[in-house]
N, C-alpha and C. Protein backbone atom coordinates (compact mmCIF):
# COMPACT_ATOMS: atom_id res chain seq x y z
N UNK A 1 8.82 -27.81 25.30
CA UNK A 1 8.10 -28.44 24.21
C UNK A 1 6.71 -27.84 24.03
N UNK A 2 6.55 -26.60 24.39
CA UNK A 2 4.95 -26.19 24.93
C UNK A 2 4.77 -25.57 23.51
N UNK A 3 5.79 -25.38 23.37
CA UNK A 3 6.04 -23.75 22.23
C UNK A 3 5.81 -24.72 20.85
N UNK A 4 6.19 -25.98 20.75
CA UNK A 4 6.12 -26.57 19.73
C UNK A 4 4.77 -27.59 19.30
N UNK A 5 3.78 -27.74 20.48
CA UNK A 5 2.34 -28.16 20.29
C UNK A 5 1.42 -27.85 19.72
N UNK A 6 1.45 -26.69 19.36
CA UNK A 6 0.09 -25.43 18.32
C UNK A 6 -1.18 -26.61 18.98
N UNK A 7 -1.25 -26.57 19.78
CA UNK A 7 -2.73 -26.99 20.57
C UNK A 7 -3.53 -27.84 18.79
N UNK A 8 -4.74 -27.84 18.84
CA UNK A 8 -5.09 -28.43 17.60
C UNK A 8 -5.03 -27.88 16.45
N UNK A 9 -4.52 -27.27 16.27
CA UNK A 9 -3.47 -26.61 14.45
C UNK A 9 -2.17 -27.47 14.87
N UNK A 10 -1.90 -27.96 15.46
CA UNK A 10 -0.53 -28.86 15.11
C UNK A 10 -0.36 -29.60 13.62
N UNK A 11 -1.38 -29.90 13.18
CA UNK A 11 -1.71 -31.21 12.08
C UNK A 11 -1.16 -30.00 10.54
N UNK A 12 -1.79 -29.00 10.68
CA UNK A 12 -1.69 -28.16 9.98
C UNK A 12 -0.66 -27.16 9.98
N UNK A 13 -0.22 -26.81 10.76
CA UNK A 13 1.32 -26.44 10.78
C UNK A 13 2.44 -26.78 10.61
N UNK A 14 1.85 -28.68 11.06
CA UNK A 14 3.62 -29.28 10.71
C UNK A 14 3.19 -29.69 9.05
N UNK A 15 2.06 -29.90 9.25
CA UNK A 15 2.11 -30.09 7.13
C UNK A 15 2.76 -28.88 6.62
N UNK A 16 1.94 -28.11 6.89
CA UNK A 16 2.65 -26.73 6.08
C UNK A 16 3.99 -26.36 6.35
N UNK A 17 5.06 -26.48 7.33
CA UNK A 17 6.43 -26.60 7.33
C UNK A 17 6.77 -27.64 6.52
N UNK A 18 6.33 -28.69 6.66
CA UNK A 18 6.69 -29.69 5.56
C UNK A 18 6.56 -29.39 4.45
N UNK A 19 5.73 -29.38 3.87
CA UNK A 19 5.20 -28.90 2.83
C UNK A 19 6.41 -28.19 1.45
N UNK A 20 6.31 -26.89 2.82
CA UNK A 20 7.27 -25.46 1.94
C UNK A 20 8.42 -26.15 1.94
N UNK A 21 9.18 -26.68 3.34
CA UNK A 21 10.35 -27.67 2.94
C UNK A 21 10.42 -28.72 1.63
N UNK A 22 9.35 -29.28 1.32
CA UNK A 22 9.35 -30.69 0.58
C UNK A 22 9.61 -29.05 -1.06
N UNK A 23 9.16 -28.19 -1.15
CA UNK A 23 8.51 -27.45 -2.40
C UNK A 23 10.10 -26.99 -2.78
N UNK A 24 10.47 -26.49 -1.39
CA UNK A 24 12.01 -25.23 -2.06
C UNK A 24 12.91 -26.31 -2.28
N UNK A 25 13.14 -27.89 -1.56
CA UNK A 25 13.92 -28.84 -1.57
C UNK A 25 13.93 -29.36 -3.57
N UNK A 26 12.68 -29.59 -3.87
CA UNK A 26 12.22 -30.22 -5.10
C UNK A 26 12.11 -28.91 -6.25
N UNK A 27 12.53 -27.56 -5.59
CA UNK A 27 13.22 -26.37 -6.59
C UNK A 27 14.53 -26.11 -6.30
N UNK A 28 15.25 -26.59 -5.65
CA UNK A 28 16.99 -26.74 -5.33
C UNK A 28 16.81 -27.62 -6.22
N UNK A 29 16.99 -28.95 -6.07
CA UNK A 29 17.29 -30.02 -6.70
C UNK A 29 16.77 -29.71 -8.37
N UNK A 30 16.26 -29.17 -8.74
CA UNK A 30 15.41 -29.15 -10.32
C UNK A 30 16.01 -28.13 -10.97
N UNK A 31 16.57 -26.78 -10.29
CA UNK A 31 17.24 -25.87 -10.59
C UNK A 31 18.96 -26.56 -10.98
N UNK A 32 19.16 -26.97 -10.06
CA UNK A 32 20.61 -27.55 -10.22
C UNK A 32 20.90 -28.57 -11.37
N UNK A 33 19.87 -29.21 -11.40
CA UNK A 33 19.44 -30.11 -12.82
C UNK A 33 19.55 -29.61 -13.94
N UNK A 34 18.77 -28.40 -14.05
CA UNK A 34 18.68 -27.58 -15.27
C UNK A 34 19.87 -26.66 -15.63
N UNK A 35 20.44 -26.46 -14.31
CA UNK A 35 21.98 -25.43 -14.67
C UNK A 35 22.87 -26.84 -15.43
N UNK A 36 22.77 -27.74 -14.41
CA UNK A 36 24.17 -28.57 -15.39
C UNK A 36 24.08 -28.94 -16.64
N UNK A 37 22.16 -29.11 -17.36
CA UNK A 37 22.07 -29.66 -18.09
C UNK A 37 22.10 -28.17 -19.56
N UNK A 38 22.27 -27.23 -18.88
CA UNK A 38 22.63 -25.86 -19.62
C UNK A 38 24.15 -25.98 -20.01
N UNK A 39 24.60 -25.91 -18.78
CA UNK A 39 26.18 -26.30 -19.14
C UNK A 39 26.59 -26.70 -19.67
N UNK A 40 26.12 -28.27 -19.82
CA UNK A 40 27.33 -29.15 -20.95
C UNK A 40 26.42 -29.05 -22.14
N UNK A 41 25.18 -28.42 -22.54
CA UNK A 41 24.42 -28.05 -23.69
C UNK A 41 25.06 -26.81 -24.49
N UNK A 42 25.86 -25.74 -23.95
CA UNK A 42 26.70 -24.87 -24.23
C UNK A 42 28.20 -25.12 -24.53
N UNK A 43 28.65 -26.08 -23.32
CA UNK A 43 30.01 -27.33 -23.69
C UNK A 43 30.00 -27.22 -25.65
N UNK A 44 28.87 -28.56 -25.42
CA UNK A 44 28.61 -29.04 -26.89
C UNK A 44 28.66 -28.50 -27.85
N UNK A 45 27.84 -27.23 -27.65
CA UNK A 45 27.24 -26.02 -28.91
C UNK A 45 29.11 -25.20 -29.15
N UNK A 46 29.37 -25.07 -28.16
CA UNK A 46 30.56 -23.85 -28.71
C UNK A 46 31.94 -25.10 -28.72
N UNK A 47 32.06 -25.94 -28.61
CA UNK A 47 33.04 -26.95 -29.15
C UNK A 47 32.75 -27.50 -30.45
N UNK A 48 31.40 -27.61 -30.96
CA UNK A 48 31.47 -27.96 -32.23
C UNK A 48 32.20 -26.60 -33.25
N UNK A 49 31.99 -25.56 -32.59
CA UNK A 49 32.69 -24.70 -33.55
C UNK A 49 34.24 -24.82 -34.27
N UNK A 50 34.88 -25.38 -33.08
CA UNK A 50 36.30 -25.17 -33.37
C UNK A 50 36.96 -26.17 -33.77
């Protein structure tokens, strides 16, 4: 557990792992949002044709 203490930068290291986790988590999730909401926006558009 020595390896995982960062002596007093601990506070600041585990924010910043958090952090980048909380950032790429809340750009997965927003990306995936925007693909489906592309999808059935294209659904719509090329079914009204026919």
């Amino acid at each position: 557990m020595e390896l995982l203490s960062f002596d007093k930068y601990a506070y600041y290291i585990w924010f910043s792992y958090f952090l980048t986790f909380a950032i790429i988590a809340i750009l997965f999730i927003r990306t995936r949002f925007i693909h489906k909401n592309v999808i059935t926006q294209l659904r719509v558009k090329y079914s009204r044709g026919k």
